[in-house]
Protein backbone atom coordinates (compact mmCIF):
# COMPACT_ATOMS: atom_id res chain seq x y z
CA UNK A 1 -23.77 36.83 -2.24
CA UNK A 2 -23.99 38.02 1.57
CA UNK A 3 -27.63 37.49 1.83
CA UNK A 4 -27.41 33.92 0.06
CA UNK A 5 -24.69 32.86 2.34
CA UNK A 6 -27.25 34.16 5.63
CA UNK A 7 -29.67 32.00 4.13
CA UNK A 8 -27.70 29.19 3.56
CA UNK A 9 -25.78 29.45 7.01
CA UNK A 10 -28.17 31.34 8.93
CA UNK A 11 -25.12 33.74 9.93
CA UNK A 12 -27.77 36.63 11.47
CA UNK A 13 -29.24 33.62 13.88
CA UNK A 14 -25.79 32.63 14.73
CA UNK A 15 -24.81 36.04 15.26
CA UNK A 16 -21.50 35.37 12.49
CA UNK A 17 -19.79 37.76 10.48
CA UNK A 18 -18.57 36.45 7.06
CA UNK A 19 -15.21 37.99 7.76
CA UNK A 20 -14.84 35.85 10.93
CA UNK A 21 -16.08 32.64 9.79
CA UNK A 22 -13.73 32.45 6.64
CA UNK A 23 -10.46 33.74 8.91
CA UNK A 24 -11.49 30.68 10.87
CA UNK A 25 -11.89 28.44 7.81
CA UNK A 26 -8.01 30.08 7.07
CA UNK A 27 -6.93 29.36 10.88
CA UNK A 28 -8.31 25.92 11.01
CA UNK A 29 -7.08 24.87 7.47
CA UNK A 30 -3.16 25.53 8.51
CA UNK A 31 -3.92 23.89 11.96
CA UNK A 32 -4.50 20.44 10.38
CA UNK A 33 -2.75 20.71 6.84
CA UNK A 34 -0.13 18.63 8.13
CA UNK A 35 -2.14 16.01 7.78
CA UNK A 36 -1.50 15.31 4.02
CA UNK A 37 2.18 14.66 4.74
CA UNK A 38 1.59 12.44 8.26
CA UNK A 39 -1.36 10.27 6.58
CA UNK A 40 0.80 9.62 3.68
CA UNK A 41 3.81 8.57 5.61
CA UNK A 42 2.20 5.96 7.70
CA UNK A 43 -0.15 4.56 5.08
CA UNK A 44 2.87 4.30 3.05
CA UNK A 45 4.27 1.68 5.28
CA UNK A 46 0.80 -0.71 4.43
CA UNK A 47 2.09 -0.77 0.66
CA UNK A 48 0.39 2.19 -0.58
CA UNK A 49 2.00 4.79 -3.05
CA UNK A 50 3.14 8.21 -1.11
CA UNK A 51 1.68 10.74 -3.88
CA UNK A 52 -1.58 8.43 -4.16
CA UNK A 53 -2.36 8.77 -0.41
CA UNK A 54 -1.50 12.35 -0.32
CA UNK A 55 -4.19 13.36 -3.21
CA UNK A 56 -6.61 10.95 -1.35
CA UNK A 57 -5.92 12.54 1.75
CA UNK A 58 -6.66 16.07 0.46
CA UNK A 59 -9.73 14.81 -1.76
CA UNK A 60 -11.56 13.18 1.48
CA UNK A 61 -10.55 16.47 3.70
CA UNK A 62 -12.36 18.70 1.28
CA UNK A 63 -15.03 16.40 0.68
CA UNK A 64 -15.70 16.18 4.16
CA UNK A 65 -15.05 19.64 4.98
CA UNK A 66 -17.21 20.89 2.73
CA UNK A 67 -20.43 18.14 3.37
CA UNK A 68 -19.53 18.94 7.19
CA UNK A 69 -20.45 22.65 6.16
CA UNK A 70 -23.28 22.20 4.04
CA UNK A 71 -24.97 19.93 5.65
CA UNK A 72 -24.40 19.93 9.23
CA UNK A 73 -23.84 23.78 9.36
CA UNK A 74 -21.42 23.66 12.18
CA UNK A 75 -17.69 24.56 11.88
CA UNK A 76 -15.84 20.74 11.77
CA UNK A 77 -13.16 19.67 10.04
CA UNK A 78 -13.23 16.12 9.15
CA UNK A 79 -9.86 14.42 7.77
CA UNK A 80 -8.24 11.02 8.10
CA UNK A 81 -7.85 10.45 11.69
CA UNK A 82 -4.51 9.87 13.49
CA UNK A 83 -4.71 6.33 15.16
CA UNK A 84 -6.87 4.96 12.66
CA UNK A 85 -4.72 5.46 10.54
CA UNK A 86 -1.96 3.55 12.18
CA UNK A 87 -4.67 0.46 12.84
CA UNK A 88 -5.16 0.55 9.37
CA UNK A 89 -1.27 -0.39 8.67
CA UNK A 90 -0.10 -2.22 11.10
CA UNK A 91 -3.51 -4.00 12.38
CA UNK A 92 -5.08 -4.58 9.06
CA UNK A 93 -2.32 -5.07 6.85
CA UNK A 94 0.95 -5.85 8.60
CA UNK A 95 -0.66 -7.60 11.72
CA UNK A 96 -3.91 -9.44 9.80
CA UNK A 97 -2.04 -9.87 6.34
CA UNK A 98 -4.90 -8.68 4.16
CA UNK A 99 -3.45 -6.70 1.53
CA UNK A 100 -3.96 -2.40 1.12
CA UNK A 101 -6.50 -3.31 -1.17
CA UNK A 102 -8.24 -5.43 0.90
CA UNK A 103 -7.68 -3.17 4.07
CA UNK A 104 -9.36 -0.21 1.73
CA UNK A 105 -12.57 -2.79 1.03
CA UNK A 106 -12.74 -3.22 4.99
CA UNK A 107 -12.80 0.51 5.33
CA UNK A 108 -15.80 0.70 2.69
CA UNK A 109 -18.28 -2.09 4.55
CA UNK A 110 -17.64 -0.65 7.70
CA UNK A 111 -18.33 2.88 6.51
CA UNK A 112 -21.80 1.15 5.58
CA UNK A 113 -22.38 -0.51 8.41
CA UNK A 114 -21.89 3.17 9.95
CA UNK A 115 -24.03 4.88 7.82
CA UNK A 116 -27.00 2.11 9.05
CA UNK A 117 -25.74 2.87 12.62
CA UNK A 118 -25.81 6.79 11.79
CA UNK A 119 -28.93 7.31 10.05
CA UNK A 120 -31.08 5.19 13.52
CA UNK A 121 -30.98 5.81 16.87
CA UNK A 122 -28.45 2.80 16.94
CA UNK A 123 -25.26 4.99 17.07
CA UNK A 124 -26.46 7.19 20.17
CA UNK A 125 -27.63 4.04 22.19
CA UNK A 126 -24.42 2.00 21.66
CA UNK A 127 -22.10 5.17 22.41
CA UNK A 128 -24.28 5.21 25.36
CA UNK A 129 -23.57 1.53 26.51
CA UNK A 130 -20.09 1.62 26.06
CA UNK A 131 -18.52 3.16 29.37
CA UNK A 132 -16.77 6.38 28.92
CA UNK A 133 -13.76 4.67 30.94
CA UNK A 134 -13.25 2.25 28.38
CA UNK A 135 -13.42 4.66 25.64
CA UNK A 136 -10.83 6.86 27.09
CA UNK A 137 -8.83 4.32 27.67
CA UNK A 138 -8.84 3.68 23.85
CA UNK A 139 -7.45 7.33 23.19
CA UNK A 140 -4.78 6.60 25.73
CA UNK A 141 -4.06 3.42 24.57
CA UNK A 142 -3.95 4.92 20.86
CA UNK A 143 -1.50 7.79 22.16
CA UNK A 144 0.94 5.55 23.61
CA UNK A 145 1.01 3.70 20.06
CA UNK A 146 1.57 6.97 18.15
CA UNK A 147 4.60 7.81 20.32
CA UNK A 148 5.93 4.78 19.73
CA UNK A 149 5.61 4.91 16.48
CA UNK A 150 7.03 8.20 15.69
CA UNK A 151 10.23 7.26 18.29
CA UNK A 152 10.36 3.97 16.10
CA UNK A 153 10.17 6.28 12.07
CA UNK A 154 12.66 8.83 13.77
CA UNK A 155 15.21 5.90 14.62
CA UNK A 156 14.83 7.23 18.26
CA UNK A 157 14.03 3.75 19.54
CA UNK A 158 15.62 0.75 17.77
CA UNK A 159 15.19 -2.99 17.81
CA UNK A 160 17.41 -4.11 20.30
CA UNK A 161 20.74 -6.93 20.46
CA UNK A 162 20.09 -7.42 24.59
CA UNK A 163 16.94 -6.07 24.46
CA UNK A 164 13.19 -5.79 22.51
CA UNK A 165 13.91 -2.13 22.23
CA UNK A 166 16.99 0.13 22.75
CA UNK A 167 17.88 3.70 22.53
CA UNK A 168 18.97 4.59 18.76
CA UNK A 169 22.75 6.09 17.77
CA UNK A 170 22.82 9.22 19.21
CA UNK A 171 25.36 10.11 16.95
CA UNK A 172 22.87 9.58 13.83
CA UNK A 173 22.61 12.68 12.29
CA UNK A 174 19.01 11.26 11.10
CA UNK A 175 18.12 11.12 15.31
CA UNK A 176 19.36 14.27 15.93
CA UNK A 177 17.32 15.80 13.42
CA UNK A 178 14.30 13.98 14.58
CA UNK A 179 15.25 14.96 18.81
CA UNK A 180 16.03 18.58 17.43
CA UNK A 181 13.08 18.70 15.41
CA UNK A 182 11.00 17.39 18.26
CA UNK A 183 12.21 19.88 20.70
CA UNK A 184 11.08 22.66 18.56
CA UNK A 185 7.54 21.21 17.90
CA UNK A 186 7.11 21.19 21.68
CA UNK A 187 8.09 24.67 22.13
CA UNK A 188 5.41 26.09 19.73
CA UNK A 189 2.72 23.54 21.28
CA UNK A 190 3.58 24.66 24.26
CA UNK A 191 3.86 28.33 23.27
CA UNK A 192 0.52 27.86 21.46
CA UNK A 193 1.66 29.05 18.26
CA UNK A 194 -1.18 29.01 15.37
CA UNK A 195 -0.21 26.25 12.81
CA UNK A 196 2.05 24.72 14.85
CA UNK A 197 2.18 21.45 13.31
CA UNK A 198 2.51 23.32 9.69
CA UNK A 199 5.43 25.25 11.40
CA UNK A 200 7.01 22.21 12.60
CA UNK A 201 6.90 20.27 9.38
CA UNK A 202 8.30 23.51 7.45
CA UNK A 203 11.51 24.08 10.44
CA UNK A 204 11.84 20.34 10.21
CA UNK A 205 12.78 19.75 6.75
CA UNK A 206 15.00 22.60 7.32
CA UNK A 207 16.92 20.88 10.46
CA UNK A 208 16.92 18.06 8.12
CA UNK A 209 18.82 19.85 5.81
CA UNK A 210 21.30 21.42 8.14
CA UNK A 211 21.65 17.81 9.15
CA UNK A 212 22.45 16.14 6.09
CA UNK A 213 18.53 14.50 6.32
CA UNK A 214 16.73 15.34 2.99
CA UNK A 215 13.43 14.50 0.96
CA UNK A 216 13.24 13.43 -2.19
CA UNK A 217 13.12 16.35 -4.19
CA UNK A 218 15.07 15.81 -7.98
CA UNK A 219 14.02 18.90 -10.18
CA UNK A 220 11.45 20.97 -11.59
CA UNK A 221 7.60 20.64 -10.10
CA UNK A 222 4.06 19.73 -11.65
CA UNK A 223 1.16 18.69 -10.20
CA UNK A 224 -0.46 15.68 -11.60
CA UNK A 225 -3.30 13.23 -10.47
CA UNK A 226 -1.48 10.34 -11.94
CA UNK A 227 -0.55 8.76 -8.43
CA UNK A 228 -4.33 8.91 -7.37
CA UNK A 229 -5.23 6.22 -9.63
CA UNK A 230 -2.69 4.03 -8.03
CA UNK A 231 -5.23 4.55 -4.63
CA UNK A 232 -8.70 5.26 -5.96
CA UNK A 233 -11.23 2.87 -6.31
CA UNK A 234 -8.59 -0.40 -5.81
CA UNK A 235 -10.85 -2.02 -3.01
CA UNK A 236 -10.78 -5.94 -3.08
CA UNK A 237 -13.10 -7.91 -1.72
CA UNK A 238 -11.42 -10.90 -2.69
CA UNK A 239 -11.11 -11.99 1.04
CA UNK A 240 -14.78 -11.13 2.01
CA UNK A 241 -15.58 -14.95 2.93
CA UNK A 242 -12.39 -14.54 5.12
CA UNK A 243 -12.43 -14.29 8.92
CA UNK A 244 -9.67 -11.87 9.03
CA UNK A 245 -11.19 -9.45 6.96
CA UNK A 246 -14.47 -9.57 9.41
CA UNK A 247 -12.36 -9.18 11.76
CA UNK A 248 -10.96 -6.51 10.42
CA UNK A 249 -14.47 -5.04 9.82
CA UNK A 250 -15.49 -5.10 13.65
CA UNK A 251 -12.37 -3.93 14.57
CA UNK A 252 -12.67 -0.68 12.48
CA UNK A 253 -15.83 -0.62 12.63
CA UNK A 254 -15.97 -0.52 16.51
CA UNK A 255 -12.62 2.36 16.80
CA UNK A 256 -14.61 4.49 14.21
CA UNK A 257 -18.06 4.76 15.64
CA UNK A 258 -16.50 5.18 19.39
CA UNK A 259 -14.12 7.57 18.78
CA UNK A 260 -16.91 9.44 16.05
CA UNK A 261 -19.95 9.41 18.67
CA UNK A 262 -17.76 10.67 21.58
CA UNK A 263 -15.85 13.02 20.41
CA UNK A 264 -18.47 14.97 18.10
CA UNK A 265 -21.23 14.39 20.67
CA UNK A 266 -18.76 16.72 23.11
CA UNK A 267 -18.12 18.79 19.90
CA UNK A 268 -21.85 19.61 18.98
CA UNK A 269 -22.33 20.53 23.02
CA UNK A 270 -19.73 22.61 23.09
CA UNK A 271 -20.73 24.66 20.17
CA UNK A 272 -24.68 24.65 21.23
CA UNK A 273 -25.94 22.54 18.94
CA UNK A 274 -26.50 19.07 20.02
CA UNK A 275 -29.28 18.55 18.20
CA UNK A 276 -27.08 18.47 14.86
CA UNK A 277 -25.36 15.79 16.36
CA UNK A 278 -27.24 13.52 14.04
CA UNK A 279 -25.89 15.30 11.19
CA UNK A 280 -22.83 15.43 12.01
CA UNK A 281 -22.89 11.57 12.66
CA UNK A 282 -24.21 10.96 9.10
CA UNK A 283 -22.01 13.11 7.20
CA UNK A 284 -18.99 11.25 9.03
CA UNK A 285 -20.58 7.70 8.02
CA UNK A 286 -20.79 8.82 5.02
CA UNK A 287 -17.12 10.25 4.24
CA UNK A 288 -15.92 7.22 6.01
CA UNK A 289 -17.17 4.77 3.05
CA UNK A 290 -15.88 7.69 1.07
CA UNK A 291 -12.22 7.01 2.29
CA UNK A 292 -12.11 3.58 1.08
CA UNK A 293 -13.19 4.92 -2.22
CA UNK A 294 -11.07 7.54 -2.66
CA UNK A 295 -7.78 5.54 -1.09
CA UNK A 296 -7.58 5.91 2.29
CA UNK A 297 -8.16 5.47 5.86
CA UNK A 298 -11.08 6.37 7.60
CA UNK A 299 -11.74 10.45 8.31
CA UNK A 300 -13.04 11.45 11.98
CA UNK A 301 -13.89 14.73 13.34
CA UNK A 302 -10.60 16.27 14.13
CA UNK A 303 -9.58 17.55 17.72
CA UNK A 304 -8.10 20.32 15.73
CA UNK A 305 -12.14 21.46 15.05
CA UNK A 306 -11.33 23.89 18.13
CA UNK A 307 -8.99 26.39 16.65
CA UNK A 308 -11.56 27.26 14.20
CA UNK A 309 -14.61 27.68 17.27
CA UNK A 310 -11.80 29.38 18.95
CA UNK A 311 -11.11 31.79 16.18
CA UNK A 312 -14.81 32.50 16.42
CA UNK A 313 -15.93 30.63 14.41
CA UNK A 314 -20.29 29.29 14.60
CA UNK A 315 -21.20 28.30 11.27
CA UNK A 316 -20.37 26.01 8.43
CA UNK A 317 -18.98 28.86 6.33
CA UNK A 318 -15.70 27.98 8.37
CA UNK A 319 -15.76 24.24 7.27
CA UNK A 320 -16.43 25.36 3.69
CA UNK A 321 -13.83 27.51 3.11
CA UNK A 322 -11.38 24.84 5.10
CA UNK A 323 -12.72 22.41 1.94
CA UNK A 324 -12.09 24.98 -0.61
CA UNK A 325 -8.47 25.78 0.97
CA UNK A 326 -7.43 21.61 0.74
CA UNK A 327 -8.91 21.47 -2.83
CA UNK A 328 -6.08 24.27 -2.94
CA UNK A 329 -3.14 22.28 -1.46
CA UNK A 330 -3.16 19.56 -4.37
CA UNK A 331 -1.07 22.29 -5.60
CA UNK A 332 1.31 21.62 -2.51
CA UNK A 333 1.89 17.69 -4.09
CA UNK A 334 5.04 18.41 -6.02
CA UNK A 335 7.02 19.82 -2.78
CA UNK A 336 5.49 16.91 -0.67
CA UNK A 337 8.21 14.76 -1.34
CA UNK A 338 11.01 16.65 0.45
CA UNK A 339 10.05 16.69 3.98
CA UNK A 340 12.07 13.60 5.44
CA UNK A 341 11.05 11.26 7.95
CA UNK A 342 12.47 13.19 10.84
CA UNK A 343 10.23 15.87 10.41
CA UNK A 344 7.00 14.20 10.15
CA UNK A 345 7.94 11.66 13.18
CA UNK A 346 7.57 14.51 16.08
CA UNK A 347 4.47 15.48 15.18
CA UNK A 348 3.42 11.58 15.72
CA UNK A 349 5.08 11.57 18.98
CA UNK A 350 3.53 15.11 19.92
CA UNK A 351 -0.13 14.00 18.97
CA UNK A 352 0.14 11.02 21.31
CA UNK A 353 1.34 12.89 24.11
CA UNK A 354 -1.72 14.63 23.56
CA UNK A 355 -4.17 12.01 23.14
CA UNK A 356 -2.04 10.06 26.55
CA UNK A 357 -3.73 13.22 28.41
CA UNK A 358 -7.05 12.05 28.69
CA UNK A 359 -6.10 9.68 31.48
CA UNK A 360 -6.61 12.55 33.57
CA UNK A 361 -10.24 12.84 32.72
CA UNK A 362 -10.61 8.93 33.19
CA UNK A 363 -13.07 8.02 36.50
CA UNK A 364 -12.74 4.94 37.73
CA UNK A 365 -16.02 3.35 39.86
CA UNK A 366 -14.14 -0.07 40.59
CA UNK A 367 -10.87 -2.13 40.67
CA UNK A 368 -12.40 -4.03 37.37
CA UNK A 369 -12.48 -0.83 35.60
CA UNK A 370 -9.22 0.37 36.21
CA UNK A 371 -7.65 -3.34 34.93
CA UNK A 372 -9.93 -3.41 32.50
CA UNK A 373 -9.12 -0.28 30.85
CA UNK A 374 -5.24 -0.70 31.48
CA UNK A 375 -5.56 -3.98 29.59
CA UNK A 376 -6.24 -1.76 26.79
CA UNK A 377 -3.70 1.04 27.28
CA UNK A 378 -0.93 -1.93 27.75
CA UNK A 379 -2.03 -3.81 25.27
CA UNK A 380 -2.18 -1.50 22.14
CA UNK A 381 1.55 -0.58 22.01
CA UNK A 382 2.79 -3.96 23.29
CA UNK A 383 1.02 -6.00 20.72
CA UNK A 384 1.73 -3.25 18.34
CA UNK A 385 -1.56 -3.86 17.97
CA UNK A 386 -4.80 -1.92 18.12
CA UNK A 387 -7.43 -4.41 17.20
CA UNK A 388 -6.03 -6.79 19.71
CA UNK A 389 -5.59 -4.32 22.66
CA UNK A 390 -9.04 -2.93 22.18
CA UNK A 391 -10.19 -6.69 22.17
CA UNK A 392 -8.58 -7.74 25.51
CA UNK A 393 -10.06 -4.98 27.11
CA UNK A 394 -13.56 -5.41 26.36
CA UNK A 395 -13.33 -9.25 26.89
CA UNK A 396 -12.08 -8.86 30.55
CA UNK A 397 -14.39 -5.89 31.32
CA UNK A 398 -17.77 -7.82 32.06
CA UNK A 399 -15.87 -10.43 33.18
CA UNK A 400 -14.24 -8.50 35.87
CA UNK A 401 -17.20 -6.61 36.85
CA UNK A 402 -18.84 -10.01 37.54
CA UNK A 403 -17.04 -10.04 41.09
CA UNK A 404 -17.14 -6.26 41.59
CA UNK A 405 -20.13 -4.68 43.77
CA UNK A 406 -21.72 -2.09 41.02
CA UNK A 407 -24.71 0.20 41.67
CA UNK A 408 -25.75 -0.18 37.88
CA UNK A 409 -25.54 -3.84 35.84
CA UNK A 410 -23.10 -3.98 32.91
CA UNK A 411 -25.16 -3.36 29.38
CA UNK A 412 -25.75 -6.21 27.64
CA UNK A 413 -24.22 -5.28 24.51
CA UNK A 414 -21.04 -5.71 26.45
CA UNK A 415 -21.37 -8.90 26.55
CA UNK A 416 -21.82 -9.22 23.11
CA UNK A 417 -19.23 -7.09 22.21
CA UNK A 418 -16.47 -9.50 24.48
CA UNK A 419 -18.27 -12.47 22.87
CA UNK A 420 -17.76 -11.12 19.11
CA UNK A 421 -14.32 -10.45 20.32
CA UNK A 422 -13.23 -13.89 21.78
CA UNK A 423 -15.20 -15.67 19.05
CA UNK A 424 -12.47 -13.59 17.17
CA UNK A 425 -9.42 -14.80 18.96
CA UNK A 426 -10.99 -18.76 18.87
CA UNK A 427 -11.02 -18.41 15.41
CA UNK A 428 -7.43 -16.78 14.78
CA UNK A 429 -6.04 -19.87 17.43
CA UNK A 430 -7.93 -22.67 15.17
């Protein structure tokens, strides 16, 4: 077994003990398992059924996981990313109208229309073109919508009589669980706690409890795949001559490759191996088309990737055994139902503080850049929208920059890109 798993994972190259690469697999796996409940609740709110989403959301994990491992050897964990996840509700289905179904069928052509990107030298050149500015700007942007969202599930925020917005009943004992709840999932962020998420989920049904706030739970458990079928293969592509679902299509399409390219181009350098960067591209083209498939939205190369490389880990024996752990948690479905909403809204707000941070690695060359790319951040939450704010901001960007002194010219692409993207809003207006 050891020396098949050398030759497999080339451990002696990599200089990685078996021992050390499945503790990370262990490590990593609790880091992001909170996934299955926070994927669930917000795809929920597009129509889709809560037990469906969850088995889709552990079937695509270990899917990827395990393709991650096998074929890209390096120690990712790929799972349905946060923000996409959101512009799959409340872009594609609550702000475009198409239907889950129809959202799920957008999901699937732009996972191929990745996979062409991914497997030529397309994906590198446009990730390339883009400017990093703008890009961060989309994580910001994407943050800011996350907190609002989790301040708007935990009743924190409310819609307003005087007001848009206004501060929810202090008094509700379903916002005090959520503030108490959200306290404590600071605290271990801040205190760097392993699993910190997992922990926060777990002490949050608990304050729940203590508060009166409770899941769903009626009796005894058993595990069954029934729900899945409510979520697997029920793409529609009834609405395929339809602008919004094109729309939809470069929208997604657009967040998924930017945020993919970036991110795992930083990941692969990090880790010494940027020439599996092409690997790693294709296996997340590939388990993107796979989320529409299996019933959900997209997967992306998780930020969370770094507690495994920080627990040591160099190989795709990590991301293996993170695969073989979520094929484990189906057996987690039964009890999924009685962590309340308070509970899974911090960690929403607490991921977009996170992602809000990279505004301190933005670098702005001009005055264009810096409206450009606060277009975007503004834009995102106010329209409640992510498609739209990601649109504004790449329509005014060349425009700007045409009375701006640069030392280099903007890409062409761009222009393309803000053309596809006001051709968009022409066609919405008409």
């Amino acid at each position: 077994m050891k020396k098949q798993l050398d030759r497999i994972f080339g451990l002696t190259e990599e200089k990685a003990s078996i021992k050390q690469e499945l503790l990370a697999g262990v490590i990593g796996f609790f880091t992001v398992v909170y996934i299955i409940a926070v994927n669930s609740s917000i795809l929920k709110e597009a129509g889709m059924n809560y037990e469906g989403v969850a088995l889709a959301t552990i079937l695509v994990s270990a899917l990827g996981c395990l393709l991650m491992g096998f074929w890209a050897n390096l120690p990712l964990i790929l799972m349905p990313g946060m923000g996409i996840n959101a512009l799959f509700t409340y872009s594609l289905v609550q702000g475009a109208g198409l239907s889950f179904e129809q959202a799920l069928a957008v999901v699937c052509v732009s996972g191929v229309l990745f996979i062409l990107l991914a497997f030529t030298p397309l994906a590198r050149m446009l990730n390339e073109a883009i400017p990093l500015v703008l890009k961060q700007a989309i994580t910001v942007g994407l943050g800011l919508f996350l907190i609002f969202l989790g301040l708007e599930k935990g009743k924190v925020i409310v819609r307003g009589s005087h007001a848009i917005l206004e501060l929810g009943a202090l008094n509700d004992k379903f916002v005090l669980a959520t503030l108490v709840t959200l306290l404590v999932t600071l605290i271990l962020v801040i205190r760097k706690v392993p699993g910190a998420f997992l922990m926060s989920l777990l002490l949050g049904t608990g304050i729940g409890y203590l508060f009166g706030v409770s899941g769903k739970f009626t009796g005894a458990a058993s595990l069954s795949f029934e729900p899945l079928k409510k979520v697997f293969m029920q793409m529609d592509f009834s609405g395929i001559a339809d602008v919004a679902f094109w729309s939809g299509v470069f929208s997604l399409t657009m967040v998924v490759v930017f945020e993919t390219v970036g991110l795992t181009f930083g990941q692969t350098r990090q880790l010494g191996h940027e020439e599996r960067l092409g690997k790693v591209l294709q296996t997340s083209s590939v388990m993107v088309f796979l989320s529409g498939i299996c019933g959900t939205s997209p997967t992306v190369s998780a930020l969370e990737s770094g507690s495994m490389s920080a627990s040591g880990a160099k190989t795709g024996l990590a991301s293996v055994t993170m695969g073989l752990l979520f094929l484990s948690a189906f057996f987690l479905m039964p009890f999924l139902a009685i962590i309340p909403g308070s509970a899974v809204a911090p960690i929403l707000i607490v991921i977009g503080m996170s992602m809000v941070q990279e505004v301190r690695e933005m670098k702005f060359e001009n005055e264009a850049d810096i409206f450009a790319s606060l277009l975007i951040i503004v834009f995102i939450p106010f329209t409640y929208s992510i498609a739209d704010g990601i649109a504004v901001g790449f329509i005014a960007y060349p425009i700007l920059n045409a009375f701006v002194k640069r030392k280099e010219k903007v890409p062409r692409i761009l222009y393309v890109i803000a053309a596809l993207f006001l051709l968009q809003f022409i066609i919405q207006w008409i």
